[in-house]
Protein backbone atom coordinates (compact mmCIF):
# COMPACT_ATOMS: atom_id res chain seq x y z
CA UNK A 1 -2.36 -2.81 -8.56
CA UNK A 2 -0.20 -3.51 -5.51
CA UNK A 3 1.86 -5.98 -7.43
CA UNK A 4 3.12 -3.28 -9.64
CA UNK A 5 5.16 -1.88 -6.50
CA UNK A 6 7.00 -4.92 -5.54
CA UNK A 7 8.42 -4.17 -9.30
CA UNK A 8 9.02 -0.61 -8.43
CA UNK A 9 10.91 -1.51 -4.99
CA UNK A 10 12.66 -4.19 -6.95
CA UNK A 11 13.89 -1.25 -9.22
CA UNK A 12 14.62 0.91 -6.05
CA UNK A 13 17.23 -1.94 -4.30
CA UNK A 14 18.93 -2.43 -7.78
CA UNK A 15 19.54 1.09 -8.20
CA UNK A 16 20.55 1.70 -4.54
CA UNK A 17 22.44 -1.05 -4.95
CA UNK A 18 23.94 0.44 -7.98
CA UNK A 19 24.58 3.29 -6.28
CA UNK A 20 26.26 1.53 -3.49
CA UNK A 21 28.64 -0.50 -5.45
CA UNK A 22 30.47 2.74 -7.22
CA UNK A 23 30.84 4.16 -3.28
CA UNK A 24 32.54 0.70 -2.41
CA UNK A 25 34.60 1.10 -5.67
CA UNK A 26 35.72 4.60 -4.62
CA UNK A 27 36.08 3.51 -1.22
CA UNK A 28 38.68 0.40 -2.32
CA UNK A 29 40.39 2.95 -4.18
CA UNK A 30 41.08 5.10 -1.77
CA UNK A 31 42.03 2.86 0.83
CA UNK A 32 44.47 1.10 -1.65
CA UNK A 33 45.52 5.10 -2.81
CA UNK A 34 45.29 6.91 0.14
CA UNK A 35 47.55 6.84 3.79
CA UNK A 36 44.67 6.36 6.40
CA UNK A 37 44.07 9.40 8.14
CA UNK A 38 45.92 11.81 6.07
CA UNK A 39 43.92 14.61 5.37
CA UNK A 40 43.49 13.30 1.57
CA UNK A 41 42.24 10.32 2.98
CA UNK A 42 39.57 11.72 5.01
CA UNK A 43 38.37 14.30 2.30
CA UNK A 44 38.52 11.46 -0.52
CA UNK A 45 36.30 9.33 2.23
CA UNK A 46 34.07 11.96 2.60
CA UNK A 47 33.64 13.24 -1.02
CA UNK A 48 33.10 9.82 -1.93
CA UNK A 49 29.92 9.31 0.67
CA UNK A 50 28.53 13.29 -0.44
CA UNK A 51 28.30 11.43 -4.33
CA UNK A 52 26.26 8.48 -2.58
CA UNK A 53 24.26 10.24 -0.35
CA UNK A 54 23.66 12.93 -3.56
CA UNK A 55 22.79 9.84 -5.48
CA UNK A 56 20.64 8.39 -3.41
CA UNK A 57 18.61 11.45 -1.64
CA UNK A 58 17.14 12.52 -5.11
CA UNK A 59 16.22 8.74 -5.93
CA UNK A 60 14.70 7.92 -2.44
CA UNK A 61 12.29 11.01 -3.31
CA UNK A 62 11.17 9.82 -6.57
CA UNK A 63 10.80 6.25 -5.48
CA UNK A 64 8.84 7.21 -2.55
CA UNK A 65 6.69 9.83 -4.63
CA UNK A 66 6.15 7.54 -7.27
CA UNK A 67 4.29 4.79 -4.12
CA UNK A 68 2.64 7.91 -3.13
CA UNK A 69 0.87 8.67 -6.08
CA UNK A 70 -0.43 5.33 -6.96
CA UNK A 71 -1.68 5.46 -2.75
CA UNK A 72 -3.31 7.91 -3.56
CA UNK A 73 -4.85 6.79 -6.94
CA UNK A 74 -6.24 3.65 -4.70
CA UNK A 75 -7.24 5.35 -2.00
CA UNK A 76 -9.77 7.74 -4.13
CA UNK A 77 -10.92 4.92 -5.94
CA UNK A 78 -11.96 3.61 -2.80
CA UNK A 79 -13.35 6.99 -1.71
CA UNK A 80 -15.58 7.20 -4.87
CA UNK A 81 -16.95 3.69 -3.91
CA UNK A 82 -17.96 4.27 -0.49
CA UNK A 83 -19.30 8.06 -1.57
CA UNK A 84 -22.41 7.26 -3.28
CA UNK A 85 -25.59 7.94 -1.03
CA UNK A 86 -27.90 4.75 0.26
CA UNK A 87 -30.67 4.01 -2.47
CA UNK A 88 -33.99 4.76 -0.66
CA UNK A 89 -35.48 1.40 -1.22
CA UNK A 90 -32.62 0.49 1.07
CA UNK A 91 -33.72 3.19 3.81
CA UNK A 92 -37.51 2.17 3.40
CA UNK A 93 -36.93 -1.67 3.84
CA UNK A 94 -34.72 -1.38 6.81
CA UNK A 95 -37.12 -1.09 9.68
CA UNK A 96 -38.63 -4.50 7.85
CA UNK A 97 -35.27 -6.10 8.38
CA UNK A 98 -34.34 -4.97 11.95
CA UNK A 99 -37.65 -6.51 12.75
CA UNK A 100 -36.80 -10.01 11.10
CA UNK A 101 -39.74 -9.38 8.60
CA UNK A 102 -37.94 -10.34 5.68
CA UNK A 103 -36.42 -14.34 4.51
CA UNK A 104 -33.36 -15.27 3.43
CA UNK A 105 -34.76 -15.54 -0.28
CA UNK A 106 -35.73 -11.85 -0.33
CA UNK A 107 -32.72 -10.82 1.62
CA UNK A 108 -30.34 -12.02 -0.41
CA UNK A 109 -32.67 -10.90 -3.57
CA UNK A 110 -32.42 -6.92 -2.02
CA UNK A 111 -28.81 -7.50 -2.10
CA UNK A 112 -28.64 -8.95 -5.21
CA UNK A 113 -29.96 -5.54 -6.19
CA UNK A 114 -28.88 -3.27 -4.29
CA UNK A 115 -25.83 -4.66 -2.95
CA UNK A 116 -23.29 -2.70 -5.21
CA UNK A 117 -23.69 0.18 -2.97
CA UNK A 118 -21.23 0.58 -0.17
CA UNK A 119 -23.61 2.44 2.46
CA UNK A 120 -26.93 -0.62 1.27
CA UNK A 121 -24.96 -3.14 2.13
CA UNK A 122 -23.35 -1.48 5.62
CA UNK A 123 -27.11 -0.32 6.55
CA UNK A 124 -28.10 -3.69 5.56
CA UNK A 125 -25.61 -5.75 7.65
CA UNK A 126 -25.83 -3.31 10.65
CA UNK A 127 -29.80 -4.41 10.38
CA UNK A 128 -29.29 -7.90 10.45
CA UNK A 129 -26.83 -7.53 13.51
CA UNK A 130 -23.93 -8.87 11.29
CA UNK A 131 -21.21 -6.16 11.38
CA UNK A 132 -18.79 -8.30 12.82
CA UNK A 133 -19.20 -9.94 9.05
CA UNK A 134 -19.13 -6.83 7.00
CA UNK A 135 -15.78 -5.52 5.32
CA UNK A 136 -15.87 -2.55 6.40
CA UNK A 137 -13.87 0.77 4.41
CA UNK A 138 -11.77 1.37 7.38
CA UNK A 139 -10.67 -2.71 7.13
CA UNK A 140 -9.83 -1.93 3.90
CA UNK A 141 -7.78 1.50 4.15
CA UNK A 142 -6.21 -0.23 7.20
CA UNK A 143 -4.47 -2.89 4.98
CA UNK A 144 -3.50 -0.48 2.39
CA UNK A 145 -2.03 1.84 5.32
CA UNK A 146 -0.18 -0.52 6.21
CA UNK A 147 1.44 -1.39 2.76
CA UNK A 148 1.86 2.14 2.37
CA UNK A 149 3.56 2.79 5.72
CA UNK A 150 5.74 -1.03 5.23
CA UNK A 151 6.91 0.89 2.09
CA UNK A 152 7.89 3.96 3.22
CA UNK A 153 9.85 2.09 6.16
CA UNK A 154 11.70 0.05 3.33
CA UNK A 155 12.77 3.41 0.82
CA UNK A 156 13.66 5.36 4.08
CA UNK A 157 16.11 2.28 5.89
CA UNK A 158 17.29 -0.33 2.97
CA UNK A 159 20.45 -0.60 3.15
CA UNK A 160 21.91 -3.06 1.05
CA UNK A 161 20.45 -6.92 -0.01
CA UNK A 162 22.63 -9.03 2.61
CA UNK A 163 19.50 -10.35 3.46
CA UNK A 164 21.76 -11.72 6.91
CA UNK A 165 22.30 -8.62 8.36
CA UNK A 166 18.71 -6.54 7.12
CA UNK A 167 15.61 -6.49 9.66
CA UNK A 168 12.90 -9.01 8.84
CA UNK A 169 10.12 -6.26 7.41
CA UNK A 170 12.94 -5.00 4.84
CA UNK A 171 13.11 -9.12 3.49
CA UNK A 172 9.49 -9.45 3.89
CA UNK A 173 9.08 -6.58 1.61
CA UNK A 174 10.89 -8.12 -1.66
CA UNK A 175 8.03 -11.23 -1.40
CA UNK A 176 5.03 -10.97 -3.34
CA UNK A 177 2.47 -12.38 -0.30
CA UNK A 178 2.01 -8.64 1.27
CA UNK A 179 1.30 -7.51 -2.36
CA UNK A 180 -1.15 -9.71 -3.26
CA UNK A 181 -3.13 -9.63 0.19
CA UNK A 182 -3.45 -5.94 -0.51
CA UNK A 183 -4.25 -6.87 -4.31
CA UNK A 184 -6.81 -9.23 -3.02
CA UNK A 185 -8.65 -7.22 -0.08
CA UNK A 186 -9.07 -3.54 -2.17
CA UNK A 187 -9.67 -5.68 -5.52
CA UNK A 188 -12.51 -7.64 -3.75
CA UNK A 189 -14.11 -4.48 -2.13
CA UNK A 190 -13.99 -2.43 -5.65
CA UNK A 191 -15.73 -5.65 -7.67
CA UNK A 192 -18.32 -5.13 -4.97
CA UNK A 193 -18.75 -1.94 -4.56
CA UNK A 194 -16.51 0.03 -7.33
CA UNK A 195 -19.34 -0.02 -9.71
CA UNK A 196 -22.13 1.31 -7.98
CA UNK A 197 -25.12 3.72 -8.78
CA UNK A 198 -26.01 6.22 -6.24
CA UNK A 199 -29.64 6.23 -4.52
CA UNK A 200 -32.28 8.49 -5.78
């Protein structure tokens, strides 16, 4: 899921850098070409940035369009999870379990049953006082947030791989680890929950 993207930013520094190395190319040849500050000099210079920064503009868009769609892919597949309605053996057992009616056999029996659903298990955890314990949706749209927003950070500032003079987060982004933490907290919470039948 998330892993895919490391590939697509991968593809997005090559082809900036691509992009980069045919402005340094014009750039050497018109310094070697060129008297510095002449008027040909200046309009060469700047004719030569325009073709990068007409390069680049249309590629940052479909780069950061592309991350964008497959967001938003994840984050409805998350929304469909957490959308399906309590089952109302759920809502009828609850009062038994806030009043500590029930054992640990038949708890973890109801949620061996039930606890596919999103909203049973939240109900069910809020119950047993152990919220603090529960994986909450918003944990889990708060981690892919912040992929999302680390992403948009690294199409709109890269500048170059001289990983010496870049910021930390730019590095951090061309590592797997942030990737598969993602991978790992939205895979984990749409095995559990991804699958589920409403309530009736």
């Amino acid at each position: 899921m998330f892993r895919d993207m490391l590939n697509e930013i991968m593809n997005y520094s090559n082809s900036y850098e691509q992009a980069h190395d045919v402005y340094n190319q014009a750039v050497a040849h018109i310094k070697k070409n060129y008297v510095k500050g002449s008027e040909l000099y200046e309009g060469a210079m700047k004719t030569a940035k325009d073709t990068m920064n007409k390069a680049l503009v249309p590629m940052k868009d479909m780069y950061r369009e592309s991350i964008r769609t497959q967001f938003s892919d994840v984050k409805a597949k998350i929304q469909k999870a957490v959308a399906v309605a309590p089952s109302k053996e759920v809502v009828d057992i609850l009062p038994l379990i806030r009043a500590g009616k029930m054992n640990d056999s038949e708890l973890r029996m109801i949620m061996n049953t039930y606890g596919n659903n999103y909203m049973n298990s939240k109900m069910i955890a809020d119950a047993l006082g152990k919220t603090n314990e529960f994986r909450t949706v918003r944990d889990v749209m708060d981690k892919v947030g912040d992929l999302e927003a680390r992403l948009e950070r690294y199409i709109d500032t890269y500048a170059g791989s001289n990983k010496a003079e870049a910021p930390y987060n730019i590095i951090l982004m061309q590592y797997s680890d942030l990737y598969d933490e993602a991978d790992d907290v939205v895979n984990s919470f749409l095995t559990a929950y991804g699958t589920q039948e409403g309530g009736e």
